[in-house]
N, C-alpha and C. Protein backbone atom coordinates (compact mmCIF):
# COMPACT_ATOMS: atom_id res chain seq x y z
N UNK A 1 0.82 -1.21 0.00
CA UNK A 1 0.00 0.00 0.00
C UNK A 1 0.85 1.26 0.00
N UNK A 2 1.47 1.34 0.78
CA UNK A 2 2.90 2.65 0.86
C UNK A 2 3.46 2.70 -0.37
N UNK A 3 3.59 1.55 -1.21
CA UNK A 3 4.23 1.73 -2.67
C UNK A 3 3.26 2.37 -3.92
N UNK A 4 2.13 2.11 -3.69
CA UNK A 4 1.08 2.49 -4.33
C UNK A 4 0.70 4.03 -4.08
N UNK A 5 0.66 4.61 -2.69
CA UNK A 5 0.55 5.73 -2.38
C UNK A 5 1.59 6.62 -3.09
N UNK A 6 2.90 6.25 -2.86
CA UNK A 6 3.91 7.15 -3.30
C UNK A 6 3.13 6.90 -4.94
N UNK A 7 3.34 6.18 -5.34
CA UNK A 7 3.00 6.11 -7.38
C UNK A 7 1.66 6.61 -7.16
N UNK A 8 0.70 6.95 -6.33
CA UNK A 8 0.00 8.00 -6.98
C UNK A 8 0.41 9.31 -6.91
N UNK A 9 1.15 9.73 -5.99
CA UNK A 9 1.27 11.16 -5.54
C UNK A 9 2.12 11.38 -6.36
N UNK A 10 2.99 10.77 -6.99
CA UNK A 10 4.08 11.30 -8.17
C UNK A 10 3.09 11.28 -9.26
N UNK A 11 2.43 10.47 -9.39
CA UNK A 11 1.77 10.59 -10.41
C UNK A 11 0.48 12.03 -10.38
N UNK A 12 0.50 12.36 -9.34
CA UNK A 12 -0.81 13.81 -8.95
C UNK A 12 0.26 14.90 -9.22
N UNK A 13 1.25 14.71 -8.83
CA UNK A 13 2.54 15.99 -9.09
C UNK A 13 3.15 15.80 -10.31
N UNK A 14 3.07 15.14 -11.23
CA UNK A 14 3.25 15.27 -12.63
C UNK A 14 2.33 15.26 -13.48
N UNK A 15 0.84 15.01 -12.99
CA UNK A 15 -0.73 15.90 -13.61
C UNK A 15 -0.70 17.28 -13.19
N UNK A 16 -0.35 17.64 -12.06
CA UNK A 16 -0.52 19.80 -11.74
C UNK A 16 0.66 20.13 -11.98
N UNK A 17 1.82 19.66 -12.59
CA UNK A 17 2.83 20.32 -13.32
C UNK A 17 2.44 20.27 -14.94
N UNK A 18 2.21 19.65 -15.55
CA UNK A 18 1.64 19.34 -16.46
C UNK A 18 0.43 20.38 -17.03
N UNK A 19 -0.42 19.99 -16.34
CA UNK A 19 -1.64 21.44 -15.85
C UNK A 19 -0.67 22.96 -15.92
N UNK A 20 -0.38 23.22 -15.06
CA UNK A 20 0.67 24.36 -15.10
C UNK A 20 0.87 24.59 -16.40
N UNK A 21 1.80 23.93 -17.08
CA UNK A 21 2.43 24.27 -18.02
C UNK A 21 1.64 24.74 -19.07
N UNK A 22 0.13 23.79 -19.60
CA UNK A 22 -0.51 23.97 -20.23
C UNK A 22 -0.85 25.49 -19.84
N UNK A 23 -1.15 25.73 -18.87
CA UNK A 23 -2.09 26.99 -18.59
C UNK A 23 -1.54 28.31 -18.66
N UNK A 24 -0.04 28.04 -18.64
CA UNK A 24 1.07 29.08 -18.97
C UNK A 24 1.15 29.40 -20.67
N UNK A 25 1.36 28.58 -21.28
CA UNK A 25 1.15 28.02 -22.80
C UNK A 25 -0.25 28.62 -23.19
N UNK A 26 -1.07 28.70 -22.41
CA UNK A 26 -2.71 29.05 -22.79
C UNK A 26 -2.30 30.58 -22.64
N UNK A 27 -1.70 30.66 -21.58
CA UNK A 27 -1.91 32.37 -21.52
C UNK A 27 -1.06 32.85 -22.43
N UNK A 28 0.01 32.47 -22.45
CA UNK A 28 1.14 32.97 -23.35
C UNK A 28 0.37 33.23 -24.86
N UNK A 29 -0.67 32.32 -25.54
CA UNK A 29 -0.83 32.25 -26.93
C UNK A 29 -1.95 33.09 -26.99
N UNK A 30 -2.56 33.62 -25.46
CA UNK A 30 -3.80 34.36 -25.48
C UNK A 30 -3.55 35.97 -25.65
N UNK A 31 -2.22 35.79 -24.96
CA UNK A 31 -1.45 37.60 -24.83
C UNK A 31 -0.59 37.68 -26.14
N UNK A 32 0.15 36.87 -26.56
CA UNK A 32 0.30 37.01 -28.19
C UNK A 32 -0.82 37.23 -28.71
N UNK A 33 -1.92 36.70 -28.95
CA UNK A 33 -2.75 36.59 -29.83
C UNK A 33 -3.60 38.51 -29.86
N UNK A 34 -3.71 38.78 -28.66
CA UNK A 34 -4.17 40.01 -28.16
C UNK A 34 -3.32 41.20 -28.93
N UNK A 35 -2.14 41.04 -28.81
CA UNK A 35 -0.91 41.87 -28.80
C UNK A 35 -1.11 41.84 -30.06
N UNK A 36 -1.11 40.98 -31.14
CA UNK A 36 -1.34 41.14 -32.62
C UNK A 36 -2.48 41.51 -33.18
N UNK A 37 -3.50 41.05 -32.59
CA UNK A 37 -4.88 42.30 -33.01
C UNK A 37 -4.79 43.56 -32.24
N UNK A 38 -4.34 43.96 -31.64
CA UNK A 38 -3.97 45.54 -31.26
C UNK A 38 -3.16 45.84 -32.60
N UNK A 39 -2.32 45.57 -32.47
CA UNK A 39 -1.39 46.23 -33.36
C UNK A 39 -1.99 46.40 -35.01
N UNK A 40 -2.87 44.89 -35.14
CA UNK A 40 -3.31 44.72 -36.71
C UNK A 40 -4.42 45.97 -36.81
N UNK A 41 -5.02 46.11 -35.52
CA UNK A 41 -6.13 47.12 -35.81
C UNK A 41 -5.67 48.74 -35.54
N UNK A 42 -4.72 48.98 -35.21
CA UNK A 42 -4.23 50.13 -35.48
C UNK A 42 -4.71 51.34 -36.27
N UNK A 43 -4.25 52.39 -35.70
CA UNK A 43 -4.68 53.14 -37.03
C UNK A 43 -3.52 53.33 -37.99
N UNK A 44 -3.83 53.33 -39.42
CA UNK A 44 -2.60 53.68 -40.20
C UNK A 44 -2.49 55.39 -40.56
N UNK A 45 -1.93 56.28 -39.85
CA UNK A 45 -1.58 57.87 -40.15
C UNK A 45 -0.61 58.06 -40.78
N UNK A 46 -1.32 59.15 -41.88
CA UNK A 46 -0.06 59.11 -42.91
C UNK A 46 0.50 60.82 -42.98
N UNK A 47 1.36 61.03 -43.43
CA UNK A 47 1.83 62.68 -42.91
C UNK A 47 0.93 63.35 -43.13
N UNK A 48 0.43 64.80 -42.57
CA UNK A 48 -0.15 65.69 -42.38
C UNK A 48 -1.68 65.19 -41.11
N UNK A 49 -1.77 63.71 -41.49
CA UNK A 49 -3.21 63.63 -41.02
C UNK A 49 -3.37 63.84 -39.53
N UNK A 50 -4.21 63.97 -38.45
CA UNK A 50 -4.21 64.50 -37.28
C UNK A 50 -4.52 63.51 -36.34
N UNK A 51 -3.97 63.60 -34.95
CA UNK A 51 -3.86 62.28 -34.12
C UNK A 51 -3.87 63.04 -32.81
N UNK A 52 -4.93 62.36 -32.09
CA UNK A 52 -4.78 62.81 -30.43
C UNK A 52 -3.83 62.65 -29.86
N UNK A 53 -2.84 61.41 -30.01
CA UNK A 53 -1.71 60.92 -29.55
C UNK A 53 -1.13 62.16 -28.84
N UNK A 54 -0.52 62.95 -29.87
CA UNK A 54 0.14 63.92 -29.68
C UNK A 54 -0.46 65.12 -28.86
N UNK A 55 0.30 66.00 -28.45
CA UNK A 55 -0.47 67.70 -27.68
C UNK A 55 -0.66 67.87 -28.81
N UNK A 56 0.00 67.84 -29.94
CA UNK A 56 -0.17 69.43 -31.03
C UNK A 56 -1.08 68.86 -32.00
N UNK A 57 -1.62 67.93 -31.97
CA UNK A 57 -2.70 67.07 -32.80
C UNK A 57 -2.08 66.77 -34.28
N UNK A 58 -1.05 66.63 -34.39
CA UNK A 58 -0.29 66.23 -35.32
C UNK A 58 0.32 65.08 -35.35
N UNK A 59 -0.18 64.07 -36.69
CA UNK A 59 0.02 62.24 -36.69
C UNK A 59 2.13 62.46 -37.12
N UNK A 60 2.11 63.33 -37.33
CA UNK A 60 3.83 63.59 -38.03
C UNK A 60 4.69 64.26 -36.95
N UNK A 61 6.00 63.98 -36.53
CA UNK A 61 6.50 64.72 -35.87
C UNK A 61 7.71 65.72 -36.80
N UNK A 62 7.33 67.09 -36.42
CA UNK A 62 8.23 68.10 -36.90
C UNK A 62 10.11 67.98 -36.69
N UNK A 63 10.67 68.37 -37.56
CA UNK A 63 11.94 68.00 -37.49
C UNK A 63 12.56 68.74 -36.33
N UNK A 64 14.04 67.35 -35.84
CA UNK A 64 14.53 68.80 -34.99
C UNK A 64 15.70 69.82 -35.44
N UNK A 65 15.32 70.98 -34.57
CA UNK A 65 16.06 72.08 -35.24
C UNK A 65 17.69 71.98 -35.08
N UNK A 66 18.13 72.44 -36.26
CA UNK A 66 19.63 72.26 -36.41
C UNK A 66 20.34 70.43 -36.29
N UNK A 67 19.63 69.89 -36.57
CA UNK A 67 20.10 68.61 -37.36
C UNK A 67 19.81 68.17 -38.99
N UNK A 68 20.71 67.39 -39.11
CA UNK A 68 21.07 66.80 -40.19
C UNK A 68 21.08 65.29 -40.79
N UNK A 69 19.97 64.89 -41.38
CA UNK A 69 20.08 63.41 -41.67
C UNK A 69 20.68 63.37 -42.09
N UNK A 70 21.56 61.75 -41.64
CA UNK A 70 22.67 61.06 -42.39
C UNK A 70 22.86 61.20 -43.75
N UNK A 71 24.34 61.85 -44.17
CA UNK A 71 24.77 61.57 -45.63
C UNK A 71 23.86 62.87 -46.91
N UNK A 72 23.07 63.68 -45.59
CA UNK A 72 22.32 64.70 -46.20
C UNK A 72 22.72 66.00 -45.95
N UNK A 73 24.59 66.03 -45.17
CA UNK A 73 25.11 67.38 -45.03
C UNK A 73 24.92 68.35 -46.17
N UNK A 74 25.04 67.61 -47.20
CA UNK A 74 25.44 68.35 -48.69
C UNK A 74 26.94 69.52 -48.49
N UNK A 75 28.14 69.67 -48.29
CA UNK A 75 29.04 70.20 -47.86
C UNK A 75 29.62 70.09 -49.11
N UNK A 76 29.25 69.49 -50.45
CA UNK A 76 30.51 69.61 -51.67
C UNK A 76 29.70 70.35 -52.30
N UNK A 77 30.04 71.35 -52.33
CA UNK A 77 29.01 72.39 -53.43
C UNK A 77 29.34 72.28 -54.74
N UNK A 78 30.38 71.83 -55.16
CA UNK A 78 29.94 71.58 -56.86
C UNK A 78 29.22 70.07 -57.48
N UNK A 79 29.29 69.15 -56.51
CA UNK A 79 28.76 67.96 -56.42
C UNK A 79 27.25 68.05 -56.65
N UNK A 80 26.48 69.44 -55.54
CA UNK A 80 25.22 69.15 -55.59
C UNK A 80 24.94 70.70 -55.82
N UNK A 81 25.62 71.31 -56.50
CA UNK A 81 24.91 72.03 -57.35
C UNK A 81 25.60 72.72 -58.59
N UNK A 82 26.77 71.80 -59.01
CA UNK A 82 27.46 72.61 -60.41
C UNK A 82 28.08 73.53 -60.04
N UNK A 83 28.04 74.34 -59.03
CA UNK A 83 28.73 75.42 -59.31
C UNK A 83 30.47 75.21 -58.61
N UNK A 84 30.99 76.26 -58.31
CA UNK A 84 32.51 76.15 -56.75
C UNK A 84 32.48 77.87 -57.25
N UNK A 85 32.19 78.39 -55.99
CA UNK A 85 32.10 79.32 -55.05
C UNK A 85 31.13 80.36 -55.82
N UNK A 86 29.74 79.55 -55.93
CA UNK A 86 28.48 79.78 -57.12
C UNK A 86 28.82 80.37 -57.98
N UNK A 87 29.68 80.26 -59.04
CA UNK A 87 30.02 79.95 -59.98
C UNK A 87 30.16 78.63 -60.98
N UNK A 88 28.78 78.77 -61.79
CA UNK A 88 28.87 77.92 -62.59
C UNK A 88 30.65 77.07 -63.26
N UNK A 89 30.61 75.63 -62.65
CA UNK A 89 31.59 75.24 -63.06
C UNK A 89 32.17 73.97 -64.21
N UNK A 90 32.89 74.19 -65.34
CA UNK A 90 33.07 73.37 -66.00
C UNK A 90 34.40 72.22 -65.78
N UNK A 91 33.95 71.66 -64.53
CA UNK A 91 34.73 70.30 -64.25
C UNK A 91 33.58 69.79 -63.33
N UNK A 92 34.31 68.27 -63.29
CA UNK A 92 33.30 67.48 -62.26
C UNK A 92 34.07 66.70 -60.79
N UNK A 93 33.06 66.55 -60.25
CA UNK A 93 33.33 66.51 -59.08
C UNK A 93 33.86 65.10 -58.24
N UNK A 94 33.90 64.47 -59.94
CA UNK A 94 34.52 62.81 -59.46
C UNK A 94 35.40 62.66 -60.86
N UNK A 95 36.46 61.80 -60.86
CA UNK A 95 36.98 61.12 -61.78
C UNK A 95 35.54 60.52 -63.38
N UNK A 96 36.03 60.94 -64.19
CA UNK A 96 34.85 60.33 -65.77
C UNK A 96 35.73 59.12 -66.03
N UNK A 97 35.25 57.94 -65.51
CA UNK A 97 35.99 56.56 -66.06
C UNK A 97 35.11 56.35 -66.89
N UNK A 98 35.44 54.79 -67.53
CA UNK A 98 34.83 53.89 -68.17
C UNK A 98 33.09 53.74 -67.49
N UNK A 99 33.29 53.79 -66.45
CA UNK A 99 32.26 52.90 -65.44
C UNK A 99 30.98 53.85 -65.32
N UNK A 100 31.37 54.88 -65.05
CA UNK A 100 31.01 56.59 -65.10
C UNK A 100 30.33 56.42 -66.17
N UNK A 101 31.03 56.52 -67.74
CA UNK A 101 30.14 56.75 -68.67
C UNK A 101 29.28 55.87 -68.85
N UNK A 102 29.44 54.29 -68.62
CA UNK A 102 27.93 53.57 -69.10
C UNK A 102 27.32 53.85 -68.25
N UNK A 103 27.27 53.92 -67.14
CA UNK A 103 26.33 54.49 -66.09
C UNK A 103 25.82 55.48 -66.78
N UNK A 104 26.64 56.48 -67.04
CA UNK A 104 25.72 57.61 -67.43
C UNK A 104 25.16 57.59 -68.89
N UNK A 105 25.24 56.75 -69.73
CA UNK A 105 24.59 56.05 -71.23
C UNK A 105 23.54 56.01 -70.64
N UNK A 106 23.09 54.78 -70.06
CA UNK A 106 21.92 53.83 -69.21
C UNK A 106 21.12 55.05 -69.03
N UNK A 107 21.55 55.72 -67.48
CA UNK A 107 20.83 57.25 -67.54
C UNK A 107 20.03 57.70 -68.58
N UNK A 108 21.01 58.29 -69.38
CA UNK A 108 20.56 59.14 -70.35
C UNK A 108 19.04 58.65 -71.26
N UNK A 109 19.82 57.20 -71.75
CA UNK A 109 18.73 56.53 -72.41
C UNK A 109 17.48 56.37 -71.67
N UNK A 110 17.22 56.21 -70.56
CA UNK A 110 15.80 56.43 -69.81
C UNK A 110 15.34 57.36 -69.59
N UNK A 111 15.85 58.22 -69.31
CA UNK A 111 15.60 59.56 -69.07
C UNK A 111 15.54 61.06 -69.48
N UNK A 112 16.57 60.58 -70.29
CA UNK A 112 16.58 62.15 -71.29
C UNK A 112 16.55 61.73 -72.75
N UNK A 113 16.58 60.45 -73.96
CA UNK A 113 16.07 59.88 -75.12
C UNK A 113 14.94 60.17 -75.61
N UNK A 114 14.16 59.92 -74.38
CA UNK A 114 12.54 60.43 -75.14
C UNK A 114 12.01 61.31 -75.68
N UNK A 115 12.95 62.61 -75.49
CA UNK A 115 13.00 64.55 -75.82
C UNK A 115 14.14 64.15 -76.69
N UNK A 116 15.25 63.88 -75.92
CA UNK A 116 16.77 64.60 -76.78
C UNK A 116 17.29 63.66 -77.86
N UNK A 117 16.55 62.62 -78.07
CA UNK A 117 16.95 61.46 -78.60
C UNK A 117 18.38 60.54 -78.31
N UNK A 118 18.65 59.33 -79.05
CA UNK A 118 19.88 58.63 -78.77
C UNK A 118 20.88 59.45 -78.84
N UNK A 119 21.13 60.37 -79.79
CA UNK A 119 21.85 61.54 -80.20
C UNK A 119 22.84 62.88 -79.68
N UNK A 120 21.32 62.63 -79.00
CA UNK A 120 21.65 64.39 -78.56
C UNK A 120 20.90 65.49 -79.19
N UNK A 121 20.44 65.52 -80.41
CA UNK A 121 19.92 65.84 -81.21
C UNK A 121 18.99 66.80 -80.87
N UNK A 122 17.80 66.20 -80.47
CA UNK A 122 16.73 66.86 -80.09
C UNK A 122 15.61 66.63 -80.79
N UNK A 123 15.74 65.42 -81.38
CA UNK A 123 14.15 64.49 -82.08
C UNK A 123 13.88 63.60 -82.00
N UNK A 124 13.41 63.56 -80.28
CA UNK A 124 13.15 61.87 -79.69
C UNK A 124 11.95 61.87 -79.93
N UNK A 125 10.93 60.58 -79.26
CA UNK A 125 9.75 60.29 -80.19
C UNK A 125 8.86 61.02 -79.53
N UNK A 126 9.13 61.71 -78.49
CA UNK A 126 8.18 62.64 -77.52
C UNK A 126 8.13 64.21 -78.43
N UNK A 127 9.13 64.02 -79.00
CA UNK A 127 8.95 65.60 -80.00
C UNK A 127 8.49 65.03 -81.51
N UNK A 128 8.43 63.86 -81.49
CA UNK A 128 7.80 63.51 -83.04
C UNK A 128 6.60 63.16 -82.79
N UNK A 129 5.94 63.28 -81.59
CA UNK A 129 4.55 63.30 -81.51
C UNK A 129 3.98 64.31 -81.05
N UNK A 130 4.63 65.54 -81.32
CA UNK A 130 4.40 66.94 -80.63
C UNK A 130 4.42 67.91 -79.65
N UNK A 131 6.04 66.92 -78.95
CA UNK A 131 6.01 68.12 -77.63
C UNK A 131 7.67 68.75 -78.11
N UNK A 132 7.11 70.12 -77.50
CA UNK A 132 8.48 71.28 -78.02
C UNK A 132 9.75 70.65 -78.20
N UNK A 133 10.13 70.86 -79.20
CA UNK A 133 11.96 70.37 -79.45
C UNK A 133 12.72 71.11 -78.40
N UNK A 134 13.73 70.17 -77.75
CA UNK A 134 14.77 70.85 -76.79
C UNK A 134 15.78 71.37 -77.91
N UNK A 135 16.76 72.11 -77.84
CA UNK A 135 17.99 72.29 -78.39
C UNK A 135 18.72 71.35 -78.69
N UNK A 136 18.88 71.10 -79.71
CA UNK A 136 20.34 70.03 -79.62
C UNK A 136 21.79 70.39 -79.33
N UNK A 137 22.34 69.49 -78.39
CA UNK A 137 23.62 69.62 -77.84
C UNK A 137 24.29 69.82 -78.68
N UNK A 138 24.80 69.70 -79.76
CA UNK A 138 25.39 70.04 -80.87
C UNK A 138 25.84 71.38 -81.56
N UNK A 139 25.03 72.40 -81.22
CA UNK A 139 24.98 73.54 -81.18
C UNK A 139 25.58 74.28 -80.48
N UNK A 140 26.07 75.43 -80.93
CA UNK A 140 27.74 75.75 -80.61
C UNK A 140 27.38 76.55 -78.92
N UNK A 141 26.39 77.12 -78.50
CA UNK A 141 25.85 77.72 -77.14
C UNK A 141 26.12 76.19 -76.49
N UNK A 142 25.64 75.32 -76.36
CA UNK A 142 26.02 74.23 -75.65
C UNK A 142 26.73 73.25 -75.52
N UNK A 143 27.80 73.30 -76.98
CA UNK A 143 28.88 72.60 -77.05
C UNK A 143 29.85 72.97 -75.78
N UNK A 144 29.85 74.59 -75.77
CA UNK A 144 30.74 75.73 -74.95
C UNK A 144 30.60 75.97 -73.61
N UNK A 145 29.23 75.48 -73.35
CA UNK A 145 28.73 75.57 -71.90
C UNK A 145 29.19 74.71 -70.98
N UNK A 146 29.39 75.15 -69.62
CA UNK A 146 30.38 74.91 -68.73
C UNK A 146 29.44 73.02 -68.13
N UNK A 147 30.26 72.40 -67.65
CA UNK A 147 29.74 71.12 -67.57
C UNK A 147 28.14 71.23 -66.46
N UNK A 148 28.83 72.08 -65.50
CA UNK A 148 27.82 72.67 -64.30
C UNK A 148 26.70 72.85 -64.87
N UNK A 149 26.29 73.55 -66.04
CA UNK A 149 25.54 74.21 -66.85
C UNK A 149 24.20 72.88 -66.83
N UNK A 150 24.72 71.69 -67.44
CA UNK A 150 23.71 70.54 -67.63
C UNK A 150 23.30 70.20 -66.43
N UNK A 151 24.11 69.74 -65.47
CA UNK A 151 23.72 69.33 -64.03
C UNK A 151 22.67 70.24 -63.63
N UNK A 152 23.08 71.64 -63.99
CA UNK A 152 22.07 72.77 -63.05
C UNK A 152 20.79 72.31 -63.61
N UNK A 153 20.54 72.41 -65.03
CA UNK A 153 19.38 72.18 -65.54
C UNK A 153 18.37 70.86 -65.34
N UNK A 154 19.14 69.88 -65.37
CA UNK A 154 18.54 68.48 -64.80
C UNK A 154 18.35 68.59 -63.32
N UNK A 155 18.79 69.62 -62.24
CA UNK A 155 18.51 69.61 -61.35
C UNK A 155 17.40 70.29 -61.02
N UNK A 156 17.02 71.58 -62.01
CA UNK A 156 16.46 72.48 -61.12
C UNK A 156 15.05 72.36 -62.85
N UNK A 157 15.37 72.32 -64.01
CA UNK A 157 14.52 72.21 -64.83
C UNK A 157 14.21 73.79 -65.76
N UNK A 158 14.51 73.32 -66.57
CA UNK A 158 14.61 74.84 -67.98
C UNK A 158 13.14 74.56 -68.77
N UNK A 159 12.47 75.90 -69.14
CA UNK A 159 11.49 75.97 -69.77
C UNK A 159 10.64 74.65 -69.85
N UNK A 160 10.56 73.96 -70.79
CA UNK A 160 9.42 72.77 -70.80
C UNK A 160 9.69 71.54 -69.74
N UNK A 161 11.28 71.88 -69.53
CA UNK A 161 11.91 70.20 -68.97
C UNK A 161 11.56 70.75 -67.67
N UNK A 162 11.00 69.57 -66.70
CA UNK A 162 10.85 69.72 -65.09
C UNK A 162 12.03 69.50 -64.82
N UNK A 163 12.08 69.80 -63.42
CA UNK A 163 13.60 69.30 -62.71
C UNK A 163 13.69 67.34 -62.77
N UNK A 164 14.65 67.27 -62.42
CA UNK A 164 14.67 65.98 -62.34
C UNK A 164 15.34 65.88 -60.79
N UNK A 165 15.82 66.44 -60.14
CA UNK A 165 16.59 66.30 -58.77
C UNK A 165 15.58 64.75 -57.99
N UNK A 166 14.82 65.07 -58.24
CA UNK A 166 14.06 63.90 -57.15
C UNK A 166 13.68 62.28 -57.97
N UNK A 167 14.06 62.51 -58.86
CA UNK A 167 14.23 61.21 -59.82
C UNK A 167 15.79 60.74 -60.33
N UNK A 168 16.48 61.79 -60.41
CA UNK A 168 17.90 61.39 -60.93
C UNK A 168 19.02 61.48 -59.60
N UNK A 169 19.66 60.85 -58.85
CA UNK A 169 20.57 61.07 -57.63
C UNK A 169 21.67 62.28 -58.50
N UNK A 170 22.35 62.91 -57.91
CA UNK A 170 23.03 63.99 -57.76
C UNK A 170 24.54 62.92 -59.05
N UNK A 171 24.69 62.19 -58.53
CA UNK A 171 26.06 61.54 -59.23
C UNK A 171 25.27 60.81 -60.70
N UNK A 172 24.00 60.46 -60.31
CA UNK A 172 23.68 59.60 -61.22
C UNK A 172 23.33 61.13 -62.82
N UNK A 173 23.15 62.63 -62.20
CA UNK A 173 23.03 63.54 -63.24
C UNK A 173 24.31 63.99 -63.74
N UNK A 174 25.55 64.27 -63.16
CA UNK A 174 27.02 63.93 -63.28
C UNK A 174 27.25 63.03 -64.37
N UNK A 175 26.82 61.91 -63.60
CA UNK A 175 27.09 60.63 -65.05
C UNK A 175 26.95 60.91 -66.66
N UNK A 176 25.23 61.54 -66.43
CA UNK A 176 24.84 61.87 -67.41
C UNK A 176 25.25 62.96 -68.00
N UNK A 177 25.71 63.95 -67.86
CA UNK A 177 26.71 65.01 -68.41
C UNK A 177 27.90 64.69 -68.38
N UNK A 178 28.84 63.70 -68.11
CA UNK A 178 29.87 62.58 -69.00
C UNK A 178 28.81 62.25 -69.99
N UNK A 179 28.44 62.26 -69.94
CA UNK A 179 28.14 61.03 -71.65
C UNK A 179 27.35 62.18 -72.74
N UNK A 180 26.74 62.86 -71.79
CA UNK A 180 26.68 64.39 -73.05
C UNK A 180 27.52 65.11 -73.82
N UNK A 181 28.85 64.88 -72.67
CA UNK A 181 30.38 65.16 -73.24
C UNK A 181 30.80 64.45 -74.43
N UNK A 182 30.51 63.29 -73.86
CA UNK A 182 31.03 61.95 -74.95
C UNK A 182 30.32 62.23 -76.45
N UNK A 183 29.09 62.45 -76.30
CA UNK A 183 27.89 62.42 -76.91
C UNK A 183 28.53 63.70 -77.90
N UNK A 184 28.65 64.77 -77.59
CA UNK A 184 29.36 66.38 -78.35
C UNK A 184 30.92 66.02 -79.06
N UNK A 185 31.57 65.24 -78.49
CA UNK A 185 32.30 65.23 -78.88
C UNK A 185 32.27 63.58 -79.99
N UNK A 186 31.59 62.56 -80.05
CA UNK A 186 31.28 61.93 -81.35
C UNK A 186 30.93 62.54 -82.48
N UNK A 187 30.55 63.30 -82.09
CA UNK A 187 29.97 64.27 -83.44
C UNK A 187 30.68 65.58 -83.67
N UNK A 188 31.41 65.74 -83.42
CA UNK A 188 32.54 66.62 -83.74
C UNK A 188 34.19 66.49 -83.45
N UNK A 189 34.20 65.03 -83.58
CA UNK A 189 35.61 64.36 -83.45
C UNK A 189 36.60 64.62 -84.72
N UNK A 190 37.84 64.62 -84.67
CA UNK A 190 38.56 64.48 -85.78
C UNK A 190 39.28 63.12 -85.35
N UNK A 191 39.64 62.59 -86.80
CA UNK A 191 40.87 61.43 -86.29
C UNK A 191 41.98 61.87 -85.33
N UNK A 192 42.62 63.21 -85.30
CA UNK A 192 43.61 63.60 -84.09
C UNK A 192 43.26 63.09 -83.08
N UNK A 193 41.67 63.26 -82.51
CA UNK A 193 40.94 62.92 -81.55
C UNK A 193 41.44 61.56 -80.88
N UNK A 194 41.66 60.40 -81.71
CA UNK A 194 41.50 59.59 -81.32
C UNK A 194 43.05 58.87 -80.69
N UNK A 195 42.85 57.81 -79.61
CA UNK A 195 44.61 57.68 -79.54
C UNK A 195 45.41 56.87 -80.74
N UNK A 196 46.19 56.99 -80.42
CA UNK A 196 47.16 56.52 -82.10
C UNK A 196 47.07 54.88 -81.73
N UNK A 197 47.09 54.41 -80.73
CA UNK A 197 46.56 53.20 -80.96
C UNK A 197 45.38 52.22 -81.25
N UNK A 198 44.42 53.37 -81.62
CA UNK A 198 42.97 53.11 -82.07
C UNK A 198 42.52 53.37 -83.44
N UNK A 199 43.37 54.48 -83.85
CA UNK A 199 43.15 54.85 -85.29
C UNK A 199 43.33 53.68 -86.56
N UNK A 200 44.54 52.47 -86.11
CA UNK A 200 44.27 51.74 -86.91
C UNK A 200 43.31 50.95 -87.20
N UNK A 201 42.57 50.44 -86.31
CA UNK A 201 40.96 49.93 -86.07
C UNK A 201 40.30 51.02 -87.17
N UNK A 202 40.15 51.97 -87.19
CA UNK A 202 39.06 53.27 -87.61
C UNK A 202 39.65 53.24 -89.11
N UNK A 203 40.72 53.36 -89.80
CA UNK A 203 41.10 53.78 -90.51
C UNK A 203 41.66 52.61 -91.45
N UNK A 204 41.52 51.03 -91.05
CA UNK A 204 42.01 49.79 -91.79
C UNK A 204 40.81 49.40 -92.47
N UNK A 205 39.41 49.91 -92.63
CA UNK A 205 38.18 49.71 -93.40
C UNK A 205 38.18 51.01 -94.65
N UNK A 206 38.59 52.25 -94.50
CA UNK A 206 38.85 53.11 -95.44
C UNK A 206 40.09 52.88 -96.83
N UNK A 207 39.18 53.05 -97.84
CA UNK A 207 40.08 52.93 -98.80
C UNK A 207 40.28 54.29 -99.87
């Protein structure tokens, strides 16, 4: 009988541990479960809209004064705006490699082709279906114009063209004035132009 007693009572203390556990497990999946319909039912506030939350009944909080988001000092002034010491400037603000110009091809072709054409020109299919011809780069006012000159304009936007600043990154409009360069100067190259170890390529098909 004493042997039997003990094997039930172990056996009653490993049913209310057991119990326990479950009921911990119950609550646990009940306060998750809670915690995720709060949150799912939320309200979603989107800037400007208005929220008690706050004193000032505003769902947005106002910036603070005299800071600077990351990587948004802007401190190279010809970088992000063409000019050095606001003066429109004709150099750039990084090395023009290889890498540079297809980058700035790619650019161009999405973004400025549809007006200026593959070219440069200024008879992409957006002006052959009737919107104002830009100038073509080709033309001696913008052959001459300082490199700053294009950046400014893709940044800030000339007569018909909007700005582009908020669609094109600052390096990625850079790019693209390398290859406008490139672009002016295909079309007004001489063989001098080219290095003497390339001319034979160019000049072994001429007869």
């Amino acid at each position: 009988m004493r042997y039997l007693r003990l094997r039930l009572n172990g056996w009653k203390n490993r049913t209310r541990q057991a119990g326990a556990k479950l009921a911990l497990l119950f609550l646990g999946v009940v306060c998750a479960a809670g915690c995720r319909v709060d949150m799912h039912v939320q309200p979603k506030l989107k800037p400007d809209d208005g929220s008690k939350f706050f004193q000032d009944g505003r769902a947005d909080r106002p910036e603070i004064p005299d800071t600077v988001a990351h990587g948004h000092m802007r401190t190279d002034e010809l970088l992000y705006t063409g000019k050095v010491n606001g003066v429109v400037a004709d150099q750039f603000p990084f090395p023009v490699t290889q890498k540079v110009l297809e980058r700035g091809h790619a650019r161009f072709n999405i973004y400025c082709s549809p007006c200026h054409d593959y070219t440069g020109s200024g008879k992409g299919m957006i002006v052959q279906r009737g919107f104002p011809p830009p100038p073509s780069y080709h033309i001696d006012r913008l052959r001459q114009a300082p490199a700053g000159h294009f950046f400014e304009v893709m940044t800030g936007g000339y007569g018909a063209m909007y700005s582009y600043a908020a669609r094109v990154s600052p390096e990625d409009r850079w790019a693209i004035v390398a290859y406008i360069r490139a672009l002016q100067l295909s079309q007004h190259a001489t063989l001098d132009d080219v290095p003497a170890d390339k001319r034979q390529e160019l000049t072994s098909g001429v007869k």
